[in-house]
N, C-alpha and C. Protein backbone atom coordinates (compact mmCIF):
# COMPACT_ATOMS: atom_id res chain seq x y z
N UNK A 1 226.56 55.30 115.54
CA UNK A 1 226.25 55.62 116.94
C UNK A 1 227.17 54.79 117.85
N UNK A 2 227.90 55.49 118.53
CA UNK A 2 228.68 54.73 119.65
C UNK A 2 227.81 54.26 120.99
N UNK A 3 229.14 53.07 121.63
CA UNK A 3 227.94 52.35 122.65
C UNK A 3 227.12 53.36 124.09
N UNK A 4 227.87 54.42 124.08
CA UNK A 4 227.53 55.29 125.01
C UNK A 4 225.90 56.03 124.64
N UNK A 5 226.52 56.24 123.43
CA UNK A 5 225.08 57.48 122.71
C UNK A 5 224.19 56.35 123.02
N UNK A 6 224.13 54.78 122.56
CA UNK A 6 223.31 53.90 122.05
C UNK A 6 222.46 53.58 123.52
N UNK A 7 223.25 53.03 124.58
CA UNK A 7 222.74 53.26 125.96
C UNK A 7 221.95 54.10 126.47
N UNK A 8 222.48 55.52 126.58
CA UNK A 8 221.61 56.65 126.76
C UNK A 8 220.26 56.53 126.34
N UNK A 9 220.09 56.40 124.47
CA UNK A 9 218.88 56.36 123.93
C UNK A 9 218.48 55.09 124.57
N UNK A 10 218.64 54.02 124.85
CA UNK A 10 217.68 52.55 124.83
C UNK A 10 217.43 53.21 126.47
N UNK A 11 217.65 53.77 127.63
CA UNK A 11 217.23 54.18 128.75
C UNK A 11 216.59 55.04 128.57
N UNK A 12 216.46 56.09 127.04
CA UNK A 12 215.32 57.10 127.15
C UNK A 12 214.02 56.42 127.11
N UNK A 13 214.31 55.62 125.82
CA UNK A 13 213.04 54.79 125.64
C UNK A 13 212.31 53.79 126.62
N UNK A 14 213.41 53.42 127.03
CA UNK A 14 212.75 52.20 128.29
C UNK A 14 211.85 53.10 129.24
N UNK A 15 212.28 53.94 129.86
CA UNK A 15 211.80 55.28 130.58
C UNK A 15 210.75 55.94 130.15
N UNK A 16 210.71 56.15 128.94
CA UNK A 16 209.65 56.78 128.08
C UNK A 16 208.30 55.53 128.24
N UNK A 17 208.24 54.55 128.19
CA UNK A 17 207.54 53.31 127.83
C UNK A 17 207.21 52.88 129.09
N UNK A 18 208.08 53.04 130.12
CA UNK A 18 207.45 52.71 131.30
C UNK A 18 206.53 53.84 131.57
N UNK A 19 206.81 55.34 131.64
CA UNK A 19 205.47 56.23 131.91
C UNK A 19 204.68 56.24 130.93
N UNK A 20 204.85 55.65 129.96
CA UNK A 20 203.40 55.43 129.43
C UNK A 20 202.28 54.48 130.19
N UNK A 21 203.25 53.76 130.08
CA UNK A 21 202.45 52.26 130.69
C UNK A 21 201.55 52.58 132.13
N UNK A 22 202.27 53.24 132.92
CA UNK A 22 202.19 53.72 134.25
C UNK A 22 200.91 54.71 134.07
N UNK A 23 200.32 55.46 132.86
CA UNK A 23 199.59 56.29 132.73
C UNK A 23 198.43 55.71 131.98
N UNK A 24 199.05 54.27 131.49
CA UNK A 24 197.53 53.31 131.01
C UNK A 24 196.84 52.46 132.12
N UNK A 25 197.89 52.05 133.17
CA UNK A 25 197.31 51.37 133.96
C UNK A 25 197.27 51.93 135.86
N UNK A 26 196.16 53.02 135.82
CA UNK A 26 196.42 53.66 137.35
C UNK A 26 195.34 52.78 138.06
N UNK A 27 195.84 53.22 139.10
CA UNK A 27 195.40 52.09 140.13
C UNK A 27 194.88 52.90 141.61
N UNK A 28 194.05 51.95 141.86
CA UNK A 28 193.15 52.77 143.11
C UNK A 28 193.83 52.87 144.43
N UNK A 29 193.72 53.66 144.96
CA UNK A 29 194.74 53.98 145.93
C UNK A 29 193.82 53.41 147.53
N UNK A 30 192.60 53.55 146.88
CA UNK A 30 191.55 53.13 148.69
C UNK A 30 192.19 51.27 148.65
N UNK A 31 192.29 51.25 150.05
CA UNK A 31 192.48 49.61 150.00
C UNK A 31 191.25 48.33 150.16
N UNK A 32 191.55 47.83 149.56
CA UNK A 32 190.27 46.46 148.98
C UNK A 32 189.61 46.19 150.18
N UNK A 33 190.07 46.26 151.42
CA UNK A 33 189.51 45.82 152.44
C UNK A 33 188.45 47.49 153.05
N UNK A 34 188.87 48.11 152.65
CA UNK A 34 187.69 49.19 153.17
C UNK A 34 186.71 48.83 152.64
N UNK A 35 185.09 49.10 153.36
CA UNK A 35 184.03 49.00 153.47
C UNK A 35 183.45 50.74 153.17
N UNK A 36 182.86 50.76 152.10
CA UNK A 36 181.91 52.11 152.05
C UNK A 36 180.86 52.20 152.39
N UNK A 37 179.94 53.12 153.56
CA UNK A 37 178.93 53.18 153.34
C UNK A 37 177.92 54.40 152.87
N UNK A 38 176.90 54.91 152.85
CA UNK A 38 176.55 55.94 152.11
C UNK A 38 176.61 57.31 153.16
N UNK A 39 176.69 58.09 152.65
CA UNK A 39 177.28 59.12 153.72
C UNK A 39 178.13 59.30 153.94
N UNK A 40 179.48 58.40 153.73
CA UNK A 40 180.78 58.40 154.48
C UNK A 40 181.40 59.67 153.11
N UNK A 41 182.26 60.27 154.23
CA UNK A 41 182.91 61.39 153.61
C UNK A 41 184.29 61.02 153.20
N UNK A 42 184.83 61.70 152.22
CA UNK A 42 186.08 61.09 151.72
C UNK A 42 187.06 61.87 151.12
N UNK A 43 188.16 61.92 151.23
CA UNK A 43 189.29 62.83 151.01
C UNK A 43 190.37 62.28 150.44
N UNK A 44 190.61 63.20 149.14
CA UNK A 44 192.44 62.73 148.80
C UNK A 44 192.77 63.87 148.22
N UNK A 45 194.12 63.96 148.20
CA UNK A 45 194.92 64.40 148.04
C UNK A 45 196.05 63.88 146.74
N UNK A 46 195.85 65.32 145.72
CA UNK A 46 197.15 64.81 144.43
C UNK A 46 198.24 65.53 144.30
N UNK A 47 198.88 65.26 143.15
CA UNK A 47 200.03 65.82 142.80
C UNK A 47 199.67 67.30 141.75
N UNK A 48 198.98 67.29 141.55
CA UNK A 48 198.27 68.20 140.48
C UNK A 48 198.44 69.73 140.94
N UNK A 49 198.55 70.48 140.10
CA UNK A 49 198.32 72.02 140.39
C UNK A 49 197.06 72.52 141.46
N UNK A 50 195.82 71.96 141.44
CA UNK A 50 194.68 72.53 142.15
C UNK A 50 195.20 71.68 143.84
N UNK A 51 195.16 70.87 143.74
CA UNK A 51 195.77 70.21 144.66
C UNK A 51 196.80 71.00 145.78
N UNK A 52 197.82 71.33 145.16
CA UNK A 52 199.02 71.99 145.43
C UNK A 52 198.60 73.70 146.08
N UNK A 53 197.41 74.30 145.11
CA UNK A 53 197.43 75.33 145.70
C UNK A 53 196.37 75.10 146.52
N UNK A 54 195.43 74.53 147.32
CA UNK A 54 194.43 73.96 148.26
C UNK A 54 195.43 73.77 149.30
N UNK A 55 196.22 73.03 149.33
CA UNK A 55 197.66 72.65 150.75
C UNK A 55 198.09 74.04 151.04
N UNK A 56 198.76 74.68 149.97
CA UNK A 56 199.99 75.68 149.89
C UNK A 56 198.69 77.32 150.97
N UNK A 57 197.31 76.99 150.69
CA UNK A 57 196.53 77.72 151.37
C UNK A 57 196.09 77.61 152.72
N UNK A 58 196.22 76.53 152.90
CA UNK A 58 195.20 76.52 154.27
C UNK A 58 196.45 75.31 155.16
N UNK A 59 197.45 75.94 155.94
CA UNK A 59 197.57 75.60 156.72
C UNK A 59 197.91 74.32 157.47
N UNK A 60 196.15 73.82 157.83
CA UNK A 60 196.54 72.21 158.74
C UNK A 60 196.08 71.37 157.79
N UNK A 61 195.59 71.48 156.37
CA UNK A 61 195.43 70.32 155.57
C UNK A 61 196.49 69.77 155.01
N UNK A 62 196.07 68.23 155.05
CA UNK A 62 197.03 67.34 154.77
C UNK A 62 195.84 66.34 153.36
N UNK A 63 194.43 67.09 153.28
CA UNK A 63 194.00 66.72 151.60
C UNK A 63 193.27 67.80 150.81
N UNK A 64 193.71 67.84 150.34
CA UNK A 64 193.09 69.40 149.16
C UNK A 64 191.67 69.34 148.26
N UNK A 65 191.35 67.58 148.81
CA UNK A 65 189.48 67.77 147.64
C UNK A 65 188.58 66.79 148.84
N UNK A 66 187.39 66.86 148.78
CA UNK A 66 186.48 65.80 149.51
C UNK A 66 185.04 65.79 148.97
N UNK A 67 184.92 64.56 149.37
CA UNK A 67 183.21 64.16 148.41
C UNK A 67 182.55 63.42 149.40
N UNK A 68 181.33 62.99 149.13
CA UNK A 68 180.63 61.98 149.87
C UNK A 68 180.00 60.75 149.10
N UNK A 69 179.74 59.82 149.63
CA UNK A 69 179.43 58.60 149.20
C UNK A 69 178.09 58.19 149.23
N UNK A 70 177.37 58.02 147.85
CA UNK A 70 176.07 57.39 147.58
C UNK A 70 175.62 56.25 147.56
N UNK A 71 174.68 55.61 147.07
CA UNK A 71 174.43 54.80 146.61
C UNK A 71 173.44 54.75 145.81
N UNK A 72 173.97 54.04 144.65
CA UNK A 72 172.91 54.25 142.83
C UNK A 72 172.91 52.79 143.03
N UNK A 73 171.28 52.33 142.84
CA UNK A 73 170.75 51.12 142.39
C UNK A 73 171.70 49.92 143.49
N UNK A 74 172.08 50.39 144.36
CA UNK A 74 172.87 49.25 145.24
C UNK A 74 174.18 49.39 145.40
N UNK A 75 175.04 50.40 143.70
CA UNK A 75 176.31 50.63 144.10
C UNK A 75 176.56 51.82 144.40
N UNK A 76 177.97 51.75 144.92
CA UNK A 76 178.44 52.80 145.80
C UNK A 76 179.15 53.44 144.95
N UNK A 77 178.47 55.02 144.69
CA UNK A 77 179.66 56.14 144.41
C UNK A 77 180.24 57.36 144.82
N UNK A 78 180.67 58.08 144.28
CA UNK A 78 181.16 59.23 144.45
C UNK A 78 180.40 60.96 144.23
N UNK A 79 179.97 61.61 144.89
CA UNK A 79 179.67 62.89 144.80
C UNK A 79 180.05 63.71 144.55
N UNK A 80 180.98 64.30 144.31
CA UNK A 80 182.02 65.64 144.41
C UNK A 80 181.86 66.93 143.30
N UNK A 81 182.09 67.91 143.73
CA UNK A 81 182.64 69.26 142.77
C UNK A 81 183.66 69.50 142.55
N UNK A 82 184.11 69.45 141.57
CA UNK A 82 185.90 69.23 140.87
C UNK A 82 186.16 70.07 139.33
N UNK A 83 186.76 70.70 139.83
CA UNK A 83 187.21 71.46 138.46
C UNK A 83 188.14 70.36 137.81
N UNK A 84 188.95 70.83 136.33
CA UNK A 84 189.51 70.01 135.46
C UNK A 84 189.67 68.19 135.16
N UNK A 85 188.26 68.00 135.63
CA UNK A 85 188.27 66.68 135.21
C UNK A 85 187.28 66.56 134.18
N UNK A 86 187.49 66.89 133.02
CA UNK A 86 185.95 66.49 132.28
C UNK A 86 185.79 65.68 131.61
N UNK A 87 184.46 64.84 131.55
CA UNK A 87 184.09 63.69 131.16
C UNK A 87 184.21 63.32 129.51
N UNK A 88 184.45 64.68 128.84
CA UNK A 88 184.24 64.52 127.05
C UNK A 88 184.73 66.03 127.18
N UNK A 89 185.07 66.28 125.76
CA UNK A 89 185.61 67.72 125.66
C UNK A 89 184.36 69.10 125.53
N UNK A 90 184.73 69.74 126.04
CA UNK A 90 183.68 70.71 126.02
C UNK A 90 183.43 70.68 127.64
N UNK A 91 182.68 69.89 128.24
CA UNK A 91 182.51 69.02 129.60
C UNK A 91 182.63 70.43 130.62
N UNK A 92 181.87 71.10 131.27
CA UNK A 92 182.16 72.08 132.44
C UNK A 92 182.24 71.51 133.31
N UNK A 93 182.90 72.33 134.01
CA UNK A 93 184.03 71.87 135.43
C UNK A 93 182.28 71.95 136.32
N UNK A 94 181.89 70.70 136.63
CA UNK A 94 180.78 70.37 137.68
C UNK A 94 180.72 69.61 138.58
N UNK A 95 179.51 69.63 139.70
CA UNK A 95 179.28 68.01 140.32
C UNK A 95 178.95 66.87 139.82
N UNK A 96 179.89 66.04 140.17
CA UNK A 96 180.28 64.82 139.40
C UNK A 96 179.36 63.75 139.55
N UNK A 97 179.52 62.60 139.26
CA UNK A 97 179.32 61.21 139.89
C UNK A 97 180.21 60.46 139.51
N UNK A 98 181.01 60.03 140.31
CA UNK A 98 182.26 59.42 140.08
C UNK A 98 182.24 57.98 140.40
N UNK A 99 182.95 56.63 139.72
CA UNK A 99 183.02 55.26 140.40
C UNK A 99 184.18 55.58 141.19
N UNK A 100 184.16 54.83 142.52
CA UNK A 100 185.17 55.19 143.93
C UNK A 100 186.39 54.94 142.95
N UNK A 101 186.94 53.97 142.37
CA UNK A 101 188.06 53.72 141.43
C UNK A 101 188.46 54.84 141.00
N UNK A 102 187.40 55.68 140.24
CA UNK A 102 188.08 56.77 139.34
C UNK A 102 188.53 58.20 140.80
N UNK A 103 187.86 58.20 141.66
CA UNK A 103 187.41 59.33 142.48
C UNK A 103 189.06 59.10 143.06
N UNK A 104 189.38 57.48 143.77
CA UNK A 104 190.49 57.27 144.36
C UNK A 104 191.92 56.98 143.34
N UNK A 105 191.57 56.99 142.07
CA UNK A 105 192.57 56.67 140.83
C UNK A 105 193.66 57.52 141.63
N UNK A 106 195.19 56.38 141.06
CA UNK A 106 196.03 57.19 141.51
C UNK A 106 196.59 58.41 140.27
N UNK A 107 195.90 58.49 139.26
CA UNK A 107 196.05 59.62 138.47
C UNK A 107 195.73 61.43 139.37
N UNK A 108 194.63 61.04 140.31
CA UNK A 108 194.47 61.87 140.95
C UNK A 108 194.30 62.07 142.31
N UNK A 109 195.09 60.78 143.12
CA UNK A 109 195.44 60.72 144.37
C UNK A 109 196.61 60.27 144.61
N UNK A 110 197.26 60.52 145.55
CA UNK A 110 198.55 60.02 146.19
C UNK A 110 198.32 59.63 147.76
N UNK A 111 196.93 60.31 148.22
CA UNK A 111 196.96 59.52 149.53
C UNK A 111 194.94 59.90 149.64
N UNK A 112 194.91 59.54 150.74
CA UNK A 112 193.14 59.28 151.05
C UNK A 112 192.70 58.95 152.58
N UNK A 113 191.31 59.62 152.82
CA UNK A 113 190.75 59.33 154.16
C UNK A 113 189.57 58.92 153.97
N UNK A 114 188.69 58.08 154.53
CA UNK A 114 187.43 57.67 154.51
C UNK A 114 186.91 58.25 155.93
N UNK A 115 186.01 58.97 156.13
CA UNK A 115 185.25 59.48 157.50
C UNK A 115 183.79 59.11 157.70
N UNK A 116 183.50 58.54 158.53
CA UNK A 116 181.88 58.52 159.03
C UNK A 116 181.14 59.26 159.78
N UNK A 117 180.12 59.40 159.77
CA UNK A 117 179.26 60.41 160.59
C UNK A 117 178.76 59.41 161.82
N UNK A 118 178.82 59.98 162.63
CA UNK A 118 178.45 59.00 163.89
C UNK A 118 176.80 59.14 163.66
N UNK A 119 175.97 59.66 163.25
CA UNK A 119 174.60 59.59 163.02
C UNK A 119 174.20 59.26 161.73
N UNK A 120 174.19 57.67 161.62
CA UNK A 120 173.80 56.89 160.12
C UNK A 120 172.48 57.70 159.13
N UNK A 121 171.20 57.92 159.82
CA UNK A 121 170.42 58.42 159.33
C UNK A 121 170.98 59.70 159.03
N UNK A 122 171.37 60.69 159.37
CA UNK A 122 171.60 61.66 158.94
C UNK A 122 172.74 61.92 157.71
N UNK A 123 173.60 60.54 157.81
CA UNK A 123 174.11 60.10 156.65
C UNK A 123 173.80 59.98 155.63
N UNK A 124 172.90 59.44 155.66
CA UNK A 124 171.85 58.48 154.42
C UNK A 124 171.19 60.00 153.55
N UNK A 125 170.16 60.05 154.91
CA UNK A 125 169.69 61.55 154.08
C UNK A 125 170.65 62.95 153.34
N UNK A 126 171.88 63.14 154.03
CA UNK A 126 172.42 63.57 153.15
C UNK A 126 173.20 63.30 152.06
N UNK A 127 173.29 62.40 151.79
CA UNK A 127 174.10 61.31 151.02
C UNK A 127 172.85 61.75 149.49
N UNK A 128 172.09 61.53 150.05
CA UNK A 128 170.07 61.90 149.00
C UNK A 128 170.72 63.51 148.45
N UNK A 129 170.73 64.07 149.88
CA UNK A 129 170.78 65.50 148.87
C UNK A 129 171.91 65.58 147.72
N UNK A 130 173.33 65.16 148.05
CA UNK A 130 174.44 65.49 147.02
C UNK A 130 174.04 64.79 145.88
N UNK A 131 173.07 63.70 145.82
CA UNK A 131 172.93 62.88 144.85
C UNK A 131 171.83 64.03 143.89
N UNK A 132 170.89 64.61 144.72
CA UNK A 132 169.92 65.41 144.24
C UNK A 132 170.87 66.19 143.35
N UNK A 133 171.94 67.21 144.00
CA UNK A 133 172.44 68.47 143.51
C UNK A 133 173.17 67.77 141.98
N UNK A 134 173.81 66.51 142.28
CA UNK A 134 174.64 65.73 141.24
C UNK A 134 173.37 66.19 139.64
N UNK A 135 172.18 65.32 140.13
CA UNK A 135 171.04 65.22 138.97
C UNK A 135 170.62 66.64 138.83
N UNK A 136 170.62 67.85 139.14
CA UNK A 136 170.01 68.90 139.18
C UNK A 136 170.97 70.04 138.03
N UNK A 137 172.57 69.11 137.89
CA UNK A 137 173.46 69.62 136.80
C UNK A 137 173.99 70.79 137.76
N UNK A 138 174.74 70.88 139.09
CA UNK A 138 175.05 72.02 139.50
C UNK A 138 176.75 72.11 139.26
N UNK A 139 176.52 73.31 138.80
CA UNK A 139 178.31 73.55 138.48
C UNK A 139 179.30 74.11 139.40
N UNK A 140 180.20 73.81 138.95
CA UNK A 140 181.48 73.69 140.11
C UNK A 140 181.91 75.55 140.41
N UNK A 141 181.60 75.77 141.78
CA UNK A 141 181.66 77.28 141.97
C UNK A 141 183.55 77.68 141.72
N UNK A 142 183.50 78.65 140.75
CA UNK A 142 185.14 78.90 140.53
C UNK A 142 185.39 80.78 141.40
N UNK A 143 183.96 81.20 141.79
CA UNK A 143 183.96 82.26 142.98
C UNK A 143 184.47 82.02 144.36
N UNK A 144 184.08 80.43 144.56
CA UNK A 144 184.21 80.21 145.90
C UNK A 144 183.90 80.78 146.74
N UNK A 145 181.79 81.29 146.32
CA UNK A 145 181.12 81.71 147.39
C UNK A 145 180.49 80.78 148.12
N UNK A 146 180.35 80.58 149.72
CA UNK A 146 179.82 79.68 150.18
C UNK A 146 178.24 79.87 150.88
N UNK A 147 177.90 81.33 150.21
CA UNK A 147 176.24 81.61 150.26
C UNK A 147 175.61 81.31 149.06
N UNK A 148 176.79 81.01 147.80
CA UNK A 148 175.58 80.59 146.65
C UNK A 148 175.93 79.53 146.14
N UNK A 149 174.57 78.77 146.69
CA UNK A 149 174.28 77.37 146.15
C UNK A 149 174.34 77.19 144.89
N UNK A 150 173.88 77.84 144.05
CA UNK A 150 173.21 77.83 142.80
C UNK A 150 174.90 77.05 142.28
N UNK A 151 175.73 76.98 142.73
CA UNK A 151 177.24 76.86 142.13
C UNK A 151 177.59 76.60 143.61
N UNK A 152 178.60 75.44 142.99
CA UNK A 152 179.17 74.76 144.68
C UNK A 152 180.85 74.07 144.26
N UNK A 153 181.85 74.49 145.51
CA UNK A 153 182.95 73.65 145.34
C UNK A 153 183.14 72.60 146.28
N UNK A 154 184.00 72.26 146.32
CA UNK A 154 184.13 70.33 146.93
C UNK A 154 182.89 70.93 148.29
N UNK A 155 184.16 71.20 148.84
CA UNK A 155 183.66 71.27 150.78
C UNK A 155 182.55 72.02 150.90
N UNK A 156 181.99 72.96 150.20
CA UNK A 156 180.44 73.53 150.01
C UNK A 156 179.76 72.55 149.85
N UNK A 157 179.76 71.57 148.81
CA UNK A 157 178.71 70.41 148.87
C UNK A 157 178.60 69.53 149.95
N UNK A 158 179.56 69.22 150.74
CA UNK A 158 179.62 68.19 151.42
C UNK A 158 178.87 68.81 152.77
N UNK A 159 178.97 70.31 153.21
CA UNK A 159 178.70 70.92 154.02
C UNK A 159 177.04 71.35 154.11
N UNK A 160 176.82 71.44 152.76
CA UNK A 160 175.79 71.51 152.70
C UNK A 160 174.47 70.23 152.63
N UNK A 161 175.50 69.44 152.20
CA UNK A 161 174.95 68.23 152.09
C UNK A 161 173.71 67.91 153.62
N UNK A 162 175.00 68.27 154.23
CA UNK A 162 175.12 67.56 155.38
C UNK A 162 174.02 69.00 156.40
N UNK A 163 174.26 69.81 156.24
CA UNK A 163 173.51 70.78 156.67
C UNK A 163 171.82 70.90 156.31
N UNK A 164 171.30 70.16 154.96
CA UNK A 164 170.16 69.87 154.90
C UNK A 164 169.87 68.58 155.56
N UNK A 165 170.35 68.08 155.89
CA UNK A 165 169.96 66.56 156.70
C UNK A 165 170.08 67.13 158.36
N UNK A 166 170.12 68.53 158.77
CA UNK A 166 170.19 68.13 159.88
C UNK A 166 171.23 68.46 161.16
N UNK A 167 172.42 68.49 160.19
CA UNK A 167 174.09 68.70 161.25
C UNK A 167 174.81 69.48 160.82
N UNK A 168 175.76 69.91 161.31
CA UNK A 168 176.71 71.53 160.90
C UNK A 168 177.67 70.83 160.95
N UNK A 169 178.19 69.95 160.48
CA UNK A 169 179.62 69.03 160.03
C UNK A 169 180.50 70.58 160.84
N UNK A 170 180.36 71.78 160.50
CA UNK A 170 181.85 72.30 161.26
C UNK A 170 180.97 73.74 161.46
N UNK A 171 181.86 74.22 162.54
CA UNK A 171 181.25 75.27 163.28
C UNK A 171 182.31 76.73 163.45
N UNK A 172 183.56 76.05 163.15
CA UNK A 172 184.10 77.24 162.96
C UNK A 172 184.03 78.45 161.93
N UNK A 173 184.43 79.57 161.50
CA UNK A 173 184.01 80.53 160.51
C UNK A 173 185.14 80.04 159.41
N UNK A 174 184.51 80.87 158.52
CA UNK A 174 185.40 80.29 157.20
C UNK A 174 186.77 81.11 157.13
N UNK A 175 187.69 80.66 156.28
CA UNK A 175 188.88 81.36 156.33
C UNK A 175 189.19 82.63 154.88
N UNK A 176 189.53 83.54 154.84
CA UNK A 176 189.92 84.54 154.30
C UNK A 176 190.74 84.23 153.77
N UNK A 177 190.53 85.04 152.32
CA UNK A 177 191.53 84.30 151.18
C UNK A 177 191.68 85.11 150.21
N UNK A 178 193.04 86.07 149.63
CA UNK A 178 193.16 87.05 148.84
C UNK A 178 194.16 86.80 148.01
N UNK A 179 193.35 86.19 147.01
CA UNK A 179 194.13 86.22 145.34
C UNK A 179 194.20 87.06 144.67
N UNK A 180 194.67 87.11 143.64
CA UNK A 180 194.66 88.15 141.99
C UNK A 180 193.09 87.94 141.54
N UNK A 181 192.30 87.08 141.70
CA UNK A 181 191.71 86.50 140.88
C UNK A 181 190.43 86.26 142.07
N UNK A 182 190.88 86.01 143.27
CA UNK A 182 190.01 85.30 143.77
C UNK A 182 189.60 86.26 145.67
N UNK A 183 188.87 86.61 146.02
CA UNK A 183 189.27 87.18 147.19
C UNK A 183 187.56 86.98 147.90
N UNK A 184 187.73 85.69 148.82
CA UNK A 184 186.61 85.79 149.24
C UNK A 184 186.60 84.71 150.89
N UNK A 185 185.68 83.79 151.58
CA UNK A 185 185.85 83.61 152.60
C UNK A 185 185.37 82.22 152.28
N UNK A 186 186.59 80.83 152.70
CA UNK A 186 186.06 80.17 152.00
C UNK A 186 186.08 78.73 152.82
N UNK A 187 185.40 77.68 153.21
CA UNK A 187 185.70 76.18 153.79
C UNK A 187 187.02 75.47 153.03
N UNK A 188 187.83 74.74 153.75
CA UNK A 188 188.84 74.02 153.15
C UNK A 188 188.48 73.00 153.93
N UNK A 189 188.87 71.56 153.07
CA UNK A 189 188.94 69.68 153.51
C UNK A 189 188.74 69.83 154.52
N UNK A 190 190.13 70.57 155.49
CA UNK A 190 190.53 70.17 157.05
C UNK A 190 189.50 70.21 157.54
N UNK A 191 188.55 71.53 157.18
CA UNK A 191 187.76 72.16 158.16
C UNK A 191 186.59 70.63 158.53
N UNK A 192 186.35 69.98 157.41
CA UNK A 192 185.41 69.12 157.26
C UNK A 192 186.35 68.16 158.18
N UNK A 193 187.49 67.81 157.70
CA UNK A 193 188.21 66.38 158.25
C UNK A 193 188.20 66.98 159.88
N UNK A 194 187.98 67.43 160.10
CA UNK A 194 188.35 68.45 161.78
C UNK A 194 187.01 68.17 162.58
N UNK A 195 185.68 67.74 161.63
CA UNK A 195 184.87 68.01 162.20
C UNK A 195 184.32 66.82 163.52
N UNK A 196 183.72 67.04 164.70
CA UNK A 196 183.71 65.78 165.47
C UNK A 196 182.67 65.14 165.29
N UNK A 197 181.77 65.41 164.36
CA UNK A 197 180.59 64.26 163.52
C UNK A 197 181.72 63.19 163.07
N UNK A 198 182.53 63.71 162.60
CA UNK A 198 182.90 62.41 161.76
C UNK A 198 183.97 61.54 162.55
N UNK A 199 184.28 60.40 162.39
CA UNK A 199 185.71 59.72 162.39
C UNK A 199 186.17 59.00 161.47
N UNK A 200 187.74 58.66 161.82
CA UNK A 200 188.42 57.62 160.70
C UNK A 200 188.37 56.36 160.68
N UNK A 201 187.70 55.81 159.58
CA UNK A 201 188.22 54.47 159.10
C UNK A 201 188.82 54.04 158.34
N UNK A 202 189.62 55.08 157.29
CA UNK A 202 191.17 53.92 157.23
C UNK A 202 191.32 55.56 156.18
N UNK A 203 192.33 55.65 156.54
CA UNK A 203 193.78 56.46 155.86
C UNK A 203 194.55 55.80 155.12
N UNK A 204 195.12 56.24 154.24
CA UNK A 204 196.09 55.67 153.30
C UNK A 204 197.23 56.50 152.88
């Protein structure tokens, strides 16, 4: 092997070994100094295929998934409906319970919003329901109807969440949407991040 070939290969490998490494050790993208509280709504945005076609659809979003924030036994987690993340093989695409780490992992974020509801109680209580729907085993709607509960995607839960406690997080109509596969009327992030219940406390 000449010194050229020999170079080449020791930069495949070095290269090769660094994305490994990079894929053993991901790292949370929310910053240490944010404060969670229960209710607070939350958004990121990945590099991923579902991701990509959530942006490439709707326009003024700038995050393609959102969840809300609980609290189990004192700690703080994650709520959400998410297709292709499953916990063990077999695993259906459902509502989750996620640790904020894994929810904000940069395996499946590249950026993030934290939002509050200006009405704490109505926080709290809906914060109860997503936790309810979480324990009740509800699966992740791949219709993307937003009249049936029985099956829910991200922004359906959060909307609804929030709609049994009380508030219409967003008031505009839903947007129209015609796939091969998919053709129905549906909430996207923005609509939630848009809404004037909420505001920002820290972007990333």
């Amino acid at each position: 092997m000449d010194f050229k070939c020999f170079s080449l290969t020791l930069v495949a490998v070095v290269m090769m070994i660094a994305c490994v490494s990079e894929r053993k050790a991901p790292r949370c993208m929310l910053p240490k100094s944010a404060e969670l509280r229960t209710g607070d709504v939350v958004f990121r945005r990945g590099g991923g295929f579902e991701s990509h076609a959530v942006i490439s659809l709707d326009a003024h979003g700038q995050y393609s998934h959102v969840g809300i924030v609980v609290d189990t036994l004192g700690r703080k987690m994650i709520v959400h409906a998410v297709p292709g993340e499953p916990d063990f093989e077999g695993d259906e695409d459902r509502v989750k319970l996620d640790e904020v780490e894994k929810f904000f992992s940069s395996i499946y974020a590249n950026k993030g919003a934290v939002m509050r509801c200006q009405d704490s109680l109505k926080a709290s209580v809906a914060a109860d329901v997503a936790l309810s729907v979480y324990r009740r085993g509800v699966l992740f709607d791949h219709d993307y109807e937003i009249g049936d509960t029985t099956k829910m995607y991200c922004t359906e839960l959060v909307m609804y969440a929030y709609q049994r406690a009380g508030l219409n997080l967003v008031s505009n109509a839903p947007h129209g949407i015609s796939l091969p596969l998919v053709q129905t009327d549906v909430y996207f992030p923005s609509d939630v991040y848009e809404s004037k219940w909420l505001r920002t406390i820290v972007s990333f």
